[in-house]
Protein backbone atom coordinates (compact mmCIF):
# COMPACT_ATOMS: atom_id res chain seq x y z
CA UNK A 1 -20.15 109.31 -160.25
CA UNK A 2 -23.30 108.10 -162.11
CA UNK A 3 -22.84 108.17 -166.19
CA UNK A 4 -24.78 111.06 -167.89
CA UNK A 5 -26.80 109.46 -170.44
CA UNK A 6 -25.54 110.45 -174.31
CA UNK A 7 -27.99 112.49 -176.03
CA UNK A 8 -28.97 111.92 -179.48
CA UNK A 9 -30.84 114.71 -182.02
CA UNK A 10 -34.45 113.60 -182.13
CA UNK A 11 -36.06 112.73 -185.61
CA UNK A 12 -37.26 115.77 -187.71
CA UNK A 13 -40.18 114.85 -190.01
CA UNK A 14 -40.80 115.90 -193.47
CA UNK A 15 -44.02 116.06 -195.70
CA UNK A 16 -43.18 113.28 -198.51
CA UNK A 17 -44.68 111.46 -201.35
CA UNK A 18 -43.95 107.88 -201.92
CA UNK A 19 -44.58 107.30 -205.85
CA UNK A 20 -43.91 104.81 -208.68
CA UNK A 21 -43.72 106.54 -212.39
CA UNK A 22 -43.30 104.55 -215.43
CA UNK A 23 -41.05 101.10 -213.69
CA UNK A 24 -39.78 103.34 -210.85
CA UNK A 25 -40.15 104.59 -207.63
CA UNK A 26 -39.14 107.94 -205.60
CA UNK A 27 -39.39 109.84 -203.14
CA UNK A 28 -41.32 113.02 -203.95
CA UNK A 29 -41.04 116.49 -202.12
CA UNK A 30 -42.54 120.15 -203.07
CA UNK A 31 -39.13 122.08 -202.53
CA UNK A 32 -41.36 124.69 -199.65
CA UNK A 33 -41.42 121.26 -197.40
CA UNK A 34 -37.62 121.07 -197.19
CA UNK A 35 -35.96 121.90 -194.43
CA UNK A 36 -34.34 125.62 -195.10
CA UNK A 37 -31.12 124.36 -195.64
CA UNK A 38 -32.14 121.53 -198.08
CA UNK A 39 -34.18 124.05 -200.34
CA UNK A 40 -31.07 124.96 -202.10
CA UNK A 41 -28.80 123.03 -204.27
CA UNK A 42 -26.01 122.03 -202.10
CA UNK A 43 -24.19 119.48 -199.35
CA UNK A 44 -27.10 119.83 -196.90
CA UNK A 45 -29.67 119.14 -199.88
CA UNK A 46 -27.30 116.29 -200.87
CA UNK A 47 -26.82 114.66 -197.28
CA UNK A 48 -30.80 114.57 -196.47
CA UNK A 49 -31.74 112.45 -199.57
CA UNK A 50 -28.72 110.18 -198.76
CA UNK A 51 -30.42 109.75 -195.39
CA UNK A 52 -34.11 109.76 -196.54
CA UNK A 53 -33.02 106.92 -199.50
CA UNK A 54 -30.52 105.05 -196.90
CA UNK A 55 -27.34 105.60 -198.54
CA UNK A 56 -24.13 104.89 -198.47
CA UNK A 57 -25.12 101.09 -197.60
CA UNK A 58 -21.84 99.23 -197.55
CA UNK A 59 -24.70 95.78 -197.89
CA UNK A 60 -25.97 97.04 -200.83
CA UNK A 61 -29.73 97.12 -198.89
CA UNK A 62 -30.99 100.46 -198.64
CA UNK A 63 -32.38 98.67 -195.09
CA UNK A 64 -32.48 102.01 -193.04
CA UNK A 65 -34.27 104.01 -195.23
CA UNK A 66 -36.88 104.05 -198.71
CA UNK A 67 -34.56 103.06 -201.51
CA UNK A 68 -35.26 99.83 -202.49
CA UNK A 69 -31.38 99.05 -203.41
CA UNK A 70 -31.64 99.33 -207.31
CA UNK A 71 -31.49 102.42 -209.63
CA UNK A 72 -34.63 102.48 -210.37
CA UNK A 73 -35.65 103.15 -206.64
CA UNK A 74 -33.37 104.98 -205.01
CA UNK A 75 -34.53 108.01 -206.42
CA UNK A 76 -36.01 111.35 -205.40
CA UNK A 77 -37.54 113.92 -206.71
CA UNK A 78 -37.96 118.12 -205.84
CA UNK A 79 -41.18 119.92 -207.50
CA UNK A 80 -41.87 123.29 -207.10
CA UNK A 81 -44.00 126.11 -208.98
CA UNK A 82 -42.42 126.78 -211.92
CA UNK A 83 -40.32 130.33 -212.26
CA UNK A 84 -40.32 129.66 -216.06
CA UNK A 85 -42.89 131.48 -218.77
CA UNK A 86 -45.24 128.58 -220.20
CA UNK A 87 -44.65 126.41 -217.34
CA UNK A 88 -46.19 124.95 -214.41
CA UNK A 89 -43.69 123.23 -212.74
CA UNK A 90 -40.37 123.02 -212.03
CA UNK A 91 -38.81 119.21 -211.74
CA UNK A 92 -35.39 118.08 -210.10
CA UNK A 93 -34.50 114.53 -210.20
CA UNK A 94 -31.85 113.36 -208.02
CA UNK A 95 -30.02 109.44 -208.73
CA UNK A 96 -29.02 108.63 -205.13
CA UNK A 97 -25.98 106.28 -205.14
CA UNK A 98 -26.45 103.10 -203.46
CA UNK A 99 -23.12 102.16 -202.07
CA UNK A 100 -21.60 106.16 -202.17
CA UNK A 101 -22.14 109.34 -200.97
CA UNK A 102 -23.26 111.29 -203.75
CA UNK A 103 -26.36 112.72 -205.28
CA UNK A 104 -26.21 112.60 -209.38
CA UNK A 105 -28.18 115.20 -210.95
CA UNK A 106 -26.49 115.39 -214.41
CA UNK A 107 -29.79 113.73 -215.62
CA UNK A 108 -33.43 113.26 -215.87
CA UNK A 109 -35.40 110.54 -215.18
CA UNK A 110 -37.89 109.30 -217.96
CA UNK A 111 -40.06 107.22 -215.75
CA UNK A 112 -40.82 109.06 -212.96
CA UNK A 113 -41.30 112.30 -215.23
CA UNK A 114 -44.72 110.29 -215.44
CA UNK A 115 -45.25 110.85 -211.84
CA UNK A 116 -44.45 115.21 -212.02
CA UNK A 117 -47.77 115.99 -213.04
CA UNK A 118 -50.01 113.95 -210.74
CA UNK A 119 -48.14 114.66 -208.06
CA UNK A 120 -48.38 119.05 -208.97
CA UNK A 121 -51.80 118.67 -209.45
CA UNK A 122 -52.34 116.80 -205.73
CA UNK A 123 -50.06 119.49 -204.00
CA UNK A 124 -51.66 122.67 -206.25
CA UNK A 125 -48.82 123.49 -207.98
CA UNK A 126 -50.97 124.11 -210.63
CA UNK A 127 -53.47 126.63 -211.18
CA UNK A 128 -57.11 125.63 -210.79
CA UNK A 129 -58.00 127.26 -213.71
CA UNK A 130 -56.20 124.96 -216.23
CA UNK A 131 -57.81 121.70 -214.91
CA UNK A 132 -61.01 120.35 -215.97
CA UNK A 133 -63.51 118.31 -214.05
CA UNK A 134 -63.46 115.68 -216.56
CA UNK A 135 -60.79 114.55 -219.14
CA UNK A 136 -57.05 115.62 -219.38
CA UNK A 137 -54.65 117.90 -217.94
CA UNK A 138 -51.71 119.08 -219.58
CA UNK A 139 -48.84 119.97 -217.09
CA UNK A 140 -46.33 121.83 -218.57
CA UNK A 141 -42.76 120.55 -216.71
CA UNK A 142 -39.50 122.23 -217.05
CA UNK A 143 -36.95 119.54 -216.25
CA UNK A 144 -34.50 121.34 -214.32
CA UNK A 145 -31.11 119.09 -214.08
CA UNK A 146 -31.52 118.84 -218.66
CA UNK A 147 -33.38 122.20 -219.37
CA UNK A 148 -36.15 121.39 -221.05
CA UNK A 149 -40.03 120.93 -221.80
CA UNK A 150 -41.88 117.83 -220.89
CA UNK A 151 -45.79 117.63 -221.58
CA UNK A 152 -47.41 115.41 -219.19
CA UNK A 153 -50.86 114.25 -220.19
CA UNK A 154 -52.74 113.42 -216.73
CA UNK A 155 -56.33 112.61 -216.99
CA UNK A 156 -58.83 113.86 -214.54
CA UNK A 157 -62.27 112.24 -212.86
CA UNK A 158 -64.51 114.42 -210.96
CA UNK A 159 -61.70 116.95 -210.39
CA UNK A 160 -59.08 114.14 -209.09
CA UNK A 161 -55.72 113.08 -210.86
CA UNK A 162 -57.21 109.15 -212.36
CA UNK A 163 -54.55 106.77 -211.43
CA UNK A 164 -56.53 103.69 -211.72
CA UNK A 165 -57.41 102.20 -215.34
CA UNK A 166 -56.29 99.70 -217.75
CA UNK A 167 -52.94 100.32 -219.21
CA UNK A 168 -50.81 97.71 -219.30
CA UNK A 169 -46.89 98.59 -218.72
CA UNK A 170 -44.28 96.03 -218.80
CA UNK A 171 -42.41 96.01 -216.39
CA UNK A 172 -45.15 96.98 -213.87
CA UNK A 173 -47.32 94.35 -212.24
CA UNK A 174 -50.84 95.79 -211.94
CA UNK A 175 -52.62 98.53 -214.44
CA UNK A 176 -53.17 101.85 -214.13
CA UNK A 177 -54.07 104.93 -216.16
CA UNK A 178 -52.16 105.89 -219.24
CA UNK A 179 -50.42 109.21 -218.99
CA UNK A 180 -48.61 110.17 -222.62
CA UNK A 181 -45.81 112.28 -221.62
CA UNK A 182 -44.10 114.26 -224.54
CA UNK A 183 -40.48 115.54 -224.26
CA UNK A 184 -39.97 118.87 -226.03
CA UNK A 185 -37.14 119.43 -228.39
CA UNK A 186 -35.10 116.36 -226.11
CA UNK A 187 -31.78 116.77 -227.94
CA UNK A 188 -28.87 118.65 -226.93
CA UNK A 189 -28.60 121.78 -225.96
CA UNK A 190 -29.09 124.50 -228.68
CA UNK A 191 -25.33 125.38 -230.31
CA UNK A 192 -24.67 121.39 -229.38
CA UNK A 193 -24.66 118.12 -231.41
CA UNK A 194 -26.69 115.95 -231.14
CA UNK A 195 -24.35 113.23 -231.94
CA UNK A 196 -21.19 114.73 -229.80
CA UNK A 197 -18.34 113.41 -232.11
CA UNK A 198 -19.93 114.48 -235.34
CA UNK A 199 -20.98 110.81 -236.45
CA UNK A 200 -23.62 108.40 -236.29
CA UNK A 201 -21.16 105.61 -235.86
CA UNK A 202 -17.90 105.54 -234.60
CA UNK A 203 -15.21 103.10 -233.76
CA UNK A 204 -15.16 103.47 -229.75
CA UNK A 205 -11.21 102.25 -228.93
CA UNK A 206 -11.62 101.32 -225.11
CA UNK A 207 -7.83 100.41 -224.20
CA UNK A 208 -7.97 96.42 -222.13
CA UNK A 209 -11.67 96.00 -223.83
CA UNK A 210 -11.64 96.08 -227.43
CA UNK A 211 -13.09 98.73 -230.06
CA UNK A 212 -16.53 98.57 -230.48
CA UNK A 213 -18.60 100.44 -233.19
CA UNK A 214 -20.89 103.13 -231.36
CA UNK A 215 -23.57 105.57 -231.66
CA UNK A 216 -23.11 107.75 -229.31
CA UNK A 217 -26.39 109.80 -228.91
CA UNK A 218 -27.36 112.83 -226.52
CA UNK A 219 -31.67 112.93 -226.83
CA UNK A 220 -33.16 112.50 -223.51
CA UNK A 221 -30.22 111.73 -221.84
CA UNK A 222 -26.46 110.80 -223.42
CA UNK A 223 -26.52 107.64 -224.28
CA UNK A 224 -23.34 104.87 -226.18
CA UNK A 225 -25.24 102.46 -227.86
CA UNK A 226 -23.45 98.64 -228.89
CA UNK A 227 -24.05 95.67 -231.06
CA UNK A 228 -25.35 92.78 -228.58
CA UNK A 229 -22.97 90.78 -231.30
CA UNK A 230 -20.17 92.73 -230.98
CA UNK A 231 -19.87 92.51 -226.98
CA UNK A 232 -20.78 88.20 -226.95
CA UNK A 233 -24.52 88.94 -226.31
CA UNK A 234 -27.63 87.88 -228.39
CA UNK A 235 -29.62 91.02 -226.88
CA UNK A 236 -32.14 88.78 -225.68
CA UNK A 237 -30.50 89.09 -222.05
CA UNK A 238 -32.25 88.77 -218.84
CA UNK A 239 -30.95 90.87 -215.73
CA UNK A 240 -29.01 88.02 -214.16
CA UNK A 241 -27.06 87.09 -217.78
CA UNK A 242 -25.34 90.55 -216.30
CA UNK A 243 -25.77 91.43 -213.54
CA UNK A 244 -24.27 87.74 -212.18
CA UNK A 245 -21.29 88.24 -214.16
CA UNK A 246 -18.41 90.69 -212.48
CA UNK A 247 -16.33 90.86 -215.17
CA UNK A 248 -19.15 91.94 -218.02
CA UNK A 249 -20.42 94.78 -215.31
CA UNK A 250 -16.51 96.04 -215.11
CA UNK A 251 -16.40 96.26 -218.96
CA UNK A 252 -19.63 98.11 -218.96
CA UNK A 253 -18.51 100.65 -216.68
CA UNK A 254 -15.17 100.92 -218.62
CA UNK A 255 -17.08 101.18 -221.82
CA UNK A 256 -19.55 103.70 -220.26
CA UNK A 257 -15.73 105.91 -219.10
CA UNK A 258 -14.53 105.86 -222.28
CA UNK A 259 -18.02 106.71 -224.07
CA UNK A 260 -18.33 109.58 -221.64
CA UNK A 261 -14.79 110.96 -222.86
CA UNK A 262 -15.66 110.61 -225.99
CA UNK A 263 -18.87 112.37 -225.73
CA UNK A 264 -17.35 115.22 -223.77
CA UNK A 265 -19.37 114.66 -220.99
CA UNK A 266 -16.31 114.19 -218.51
CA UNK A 267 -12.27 115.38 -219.84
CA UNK A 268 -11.08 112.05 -217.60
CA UNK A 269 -12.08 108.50 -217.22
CA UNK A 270 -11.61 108.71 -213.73
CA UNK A 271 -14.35 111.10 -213.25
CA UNK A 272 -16.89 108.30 -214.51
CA UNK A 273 -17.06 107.44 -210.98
CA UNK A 274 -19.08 110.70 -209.83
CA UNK A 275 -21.46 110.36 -212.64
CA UNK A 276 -23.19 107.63 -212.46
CA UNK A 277 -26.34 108.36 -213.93
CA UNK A 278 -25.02 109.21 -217.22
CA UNK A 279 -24.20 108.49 -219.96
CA UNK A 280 -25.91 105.27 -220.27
CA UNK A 281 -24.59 102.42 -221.78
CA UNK A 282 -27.35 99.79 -223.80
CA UNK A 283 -26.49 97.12 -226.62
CA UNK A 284 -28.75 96.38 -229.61
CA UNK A 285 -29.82 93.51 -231.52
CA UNK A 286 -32.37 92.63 -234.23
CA UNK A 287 -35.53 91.28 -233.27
CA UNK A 288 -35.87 87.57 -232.52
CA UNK A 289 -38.31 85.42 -230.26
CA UNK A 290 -37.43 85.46 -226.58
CA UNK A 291 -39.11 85.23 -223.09
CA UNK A 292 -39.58 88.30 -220.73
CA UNK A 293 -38.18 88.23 -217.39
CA UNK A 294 -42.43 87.31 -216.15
CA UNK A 295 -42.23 84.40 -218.20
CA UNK A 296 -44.26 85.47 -221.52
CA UNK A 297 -43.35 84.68 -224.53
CA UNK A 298 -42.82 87.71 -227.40
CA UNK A 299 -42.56 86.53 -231.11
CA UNK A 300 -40.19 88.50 -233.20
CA UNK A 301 -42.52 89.75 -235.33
CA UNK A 302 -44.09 91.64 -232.22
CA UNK A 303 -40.87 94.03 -232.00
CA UNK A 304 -38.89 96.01 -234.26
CA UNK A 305 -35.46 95.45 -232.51
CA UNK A 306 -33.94 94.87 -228.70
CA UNK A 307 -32.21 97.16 -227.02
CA UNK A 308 -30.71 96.22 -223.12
CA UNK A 309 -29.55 99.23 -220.92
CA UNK A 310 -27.50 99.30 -217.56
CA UNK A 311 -28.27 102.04 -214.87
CA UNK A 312 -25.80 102.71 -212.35
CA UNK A 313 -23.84 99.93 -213.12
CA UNK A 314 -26.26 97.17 -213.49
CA UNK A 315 -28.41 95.96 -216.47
CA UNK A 316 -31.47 97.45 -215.89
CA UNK A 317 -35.15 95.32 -215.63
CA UNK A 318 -36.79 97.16 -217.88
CA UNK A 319 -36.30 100.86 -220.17
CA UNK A 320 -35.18 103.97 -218.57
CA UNK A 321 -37.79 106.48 -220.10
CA UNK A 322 -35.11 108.98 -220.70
CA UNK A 323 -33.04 105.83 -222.82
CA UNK A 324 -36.45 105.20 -224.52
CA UNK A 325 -36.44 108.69 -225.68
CA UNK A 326 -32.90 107.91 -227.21
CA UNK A 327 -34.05 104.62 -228.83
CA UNK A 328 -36.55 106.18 -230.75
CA UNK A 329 -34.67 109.36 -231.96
CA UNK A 330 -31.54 107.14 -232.60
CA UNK A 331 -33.84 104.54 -234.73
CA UNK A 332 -35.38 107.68 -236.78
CA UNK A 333 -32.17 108.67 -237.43
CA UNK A 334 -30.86 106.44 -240.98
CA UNK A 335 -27.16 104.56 -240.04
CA UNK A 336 -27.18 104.95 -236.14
CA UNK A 337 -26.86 101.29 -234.79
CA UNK A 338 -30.56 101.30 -233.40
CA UNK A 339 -32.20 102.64 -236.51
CA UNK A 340 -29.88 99.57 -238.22
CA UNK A 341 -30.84 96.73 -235.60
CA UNK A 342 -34.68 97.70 -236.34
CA UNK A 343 -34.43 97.06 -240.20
CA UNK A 344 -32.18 100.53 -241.85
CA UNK A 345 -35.79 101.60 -242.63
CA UNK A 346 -37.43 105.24 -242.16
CA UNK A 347 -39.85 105.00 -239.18
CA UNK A 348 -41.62 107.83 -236.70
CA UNK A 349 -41.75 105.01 -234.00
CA UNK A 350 -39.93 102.10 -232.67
CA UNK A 351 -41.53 98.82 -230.60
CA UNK A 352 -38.44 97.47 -228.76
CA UNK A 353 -38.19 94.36 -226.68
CA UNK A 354 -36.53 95.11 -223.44
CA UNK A 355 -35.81 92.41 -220.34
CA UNK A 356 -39.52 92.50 -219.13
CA UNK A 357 -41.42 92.86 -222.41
CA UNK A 358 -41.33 95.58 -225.04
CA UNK A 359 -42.52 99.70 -225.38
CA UNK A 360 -43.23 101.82 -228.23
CA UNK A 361 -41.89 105.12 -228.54
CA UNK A 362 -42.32 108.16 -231.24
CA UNK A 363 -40.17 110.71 -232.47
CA UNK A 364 -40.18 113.11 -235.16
CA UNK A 365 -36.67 114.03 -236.48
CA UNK A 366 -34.75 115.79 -239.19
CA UNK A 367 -31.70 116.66 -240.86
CA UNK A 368 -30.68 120.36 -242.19
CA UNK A 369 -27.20 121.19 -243.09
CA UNK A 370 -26.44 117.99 -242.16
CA UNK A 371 -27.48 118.39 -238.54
CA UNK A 372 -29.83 116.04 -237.00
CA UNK A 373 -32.47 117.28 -234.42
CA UNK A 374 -35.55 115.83 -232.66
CA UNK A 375 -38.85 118.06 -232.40
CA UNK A 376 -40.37 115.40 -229.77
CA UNK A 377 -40.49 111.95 -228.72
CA UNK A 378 -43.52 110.74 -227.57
CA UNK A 379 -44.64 107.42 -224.99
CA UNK A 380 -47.15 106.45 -222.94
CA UNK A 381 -46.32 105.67 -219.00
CA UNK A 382 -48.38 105.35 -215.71
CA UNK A 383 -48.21 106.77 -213.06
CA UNK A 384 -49.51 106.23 -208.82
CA UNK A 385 -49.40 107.56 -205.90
CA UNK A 386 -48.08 104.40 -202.91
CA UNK A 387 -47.90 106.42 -199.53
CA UNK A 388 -48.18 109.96 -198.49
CA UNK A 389 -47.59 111.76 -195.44
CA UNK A 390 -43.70 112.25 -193.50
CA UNK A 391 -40.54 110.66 -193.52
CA UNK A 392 -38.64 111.27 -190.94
CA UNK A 393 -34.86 111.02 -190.28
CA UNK A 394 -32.14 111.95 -187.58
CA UNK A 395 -32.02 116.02 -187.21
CA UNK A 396 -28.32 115.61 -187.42
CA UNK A 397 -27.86 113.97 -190.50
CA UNK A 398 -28.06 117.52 -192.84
């Protein structure tokens, strides 16, 4: 009896942006492309970007699909018109583990918030009327996963999103146009701290580790900031300083646990493992001379401080744009350790070394009834489109 061939669900296709915002890259979908099932919040939303990104990869590769195995590209993004007053669009971010099967969405992502407004204008999500032929757009986002207001500033030639120009980012090879994006009111949620625990510093006990002193932060996205000194570290770091070394990444992550518990953000260390994305974990130092991870040299007296970050799990090559926003809230903010690391002087904006060169950031904040709050923080990204049209993946994998 002849074998009956095995039959296999074909490929399903699915309109697709391919973008890099800020010193990332994602995926990018308008939430009417998904597939039914996928255009709610849910397992079969969760299981097509795990295919589309190429996760779970047991070789750490993203191979078979368009992550690029690092946290800052295995990411996607959902945009859709925006069912919020004052708003034009609607913004989801999704963290895609790289080795686990899970979506994180307990955060935004700073970087590629830089890419939201290009990419609304390109697929009409916003109305005609509120873009000009010439000069600069203002996108109103409303960040989904954090609730709140993000101002993109997208500037516009002969009725086309600009994404070629001049502005230099580090961390980015090749210029491109500037887009200032402005986060809205970027602390906590109204009714909630800013500083979860009530204190700019505290003494973090992390049982096996050590105590560290902290300032743990929640502007942008939760944050436990360190002393480089206090963890062996000059805050001059390079990626490979930690990323090479097992043993510093495992204290990290324990570090980031007991932050999280701290912060209230999880009632268990052990459910660190299913949030990734946040809090983040960065160390601080004051500034000194170092060399970036291209090889240029940045005197002290260019920056203000250092600050190093990890991402899911791994020191990160640049600035998260959501940690930014932390950085220059926290160093606004007299006593925190980043406001101390830059000098214990009042400032409006920071200039911060980070593993492949430095970025400013504003923010305005203040202090009534002994409550801190941010009004905005302010920087200045870029933002371009890399391929359009479908990706496709197996019709049985959502």
């Amino acid at each position: 009896m002849a074998n009956v061939p095995q039959t296999y669900a074909a490929q399903v296709k699915i309109p697709a942006t391919y973008m890099r915002g800020g010193t990332s890259k994602g995926v990018f979908f308008n939430l009417t492309d998904l597939p039914k099932s996928a255009q709610t919040a849910g397992a079969a939303r969760d299981a097509l970007l795990l295919r589309v990104i190429g996760s779970p990869d047991p070789y750490g590769k993203q191979t078979d699909g368009m992550g690029g195995a690092t946290s800052s590209t295995s990411k996607t993004v959902i945009i859709s018109k925006s069912e919020k007053a004052d708003h034009d669009v609607d913004y989801l971010f999704g963290q895609v583990s790289i080795d686990r099967p899970f979506v994180d969405w307990s955060g935004n992502c700073g970087n590629l918030t830089a890419a939201v407004g290009s990419f609304a204008i390109n697929s009409g999500l916003v109305d005609a009327n509120r873009l000009p032929e010439n000069g600069v757009a203002t996108v109103r986002i409303w960040q989904a996963n954090i609730s709140k207001t993000i101002i993109a500033h997208v500037p516009i030639t002969n009725g086309a999103v600009q994404e070629t120009g001049n502005f230099e980012l580090d961390g980015v090879t090749f210029p491109a146009a500037e887009v200032p994006v402005e986060f809205i009111d970027p602390s906590a949620d109204e009714g909630a701290s800013m500083f979860p625990t009530g204190n700019l510093v505290d003494d973090l006990e992390v049982p096996g580790v050590g105590t560290f002193k902290a300032t743990m932060i929640n502007a942008g996205i939760p944050t436990i900031f360190l002393n480089a000194e206090d963890l062996g570290y000059k805050g001059t770091e390079l990626q490979e300083a930690v990323n090479g070394d097992d043993k510093a990444l495992a204290m990290f992550e324990t570090i980031r646990a007991y932050g999280a518990v701290r912060m209230g953000l999880i009632q268990h260390i052990d459910e660190a493992v299913q949030r990734q994305h946040t809090p983040k974990v960065a160390f601080v130092a004051p500034s000194q001379d170092y060399v970036s991870s291209s090889g240029k040299a940045i005197a002290a007296s260019e920056i203000d401080l250092h600050v190093r970050a990890l991402s899911m799990g791994k020191l990160h090559h640049a600035m998260m744009g959501t940690a930014a926003v932390a950085i220059g809230t926290a160093a606004a903010i007299p006593g925190t350790l980043v406001n101390l690391a830059a000098g214990g002087v009042e400032r409006n904006s920071v200039c911060f070394g980070h593993p492949s060169g430095t970025l400013r950031v504003g923010a305005e904040a203040s202090e009534k009834d002994g409550e801190w709050s941010v009004t905005k923080a302010v920087m200045s990204r870029s933002a371009r489109i890399l391929m359009e049209g479908w990706v496709r993946v197996p019709g049985d994998a959502f």
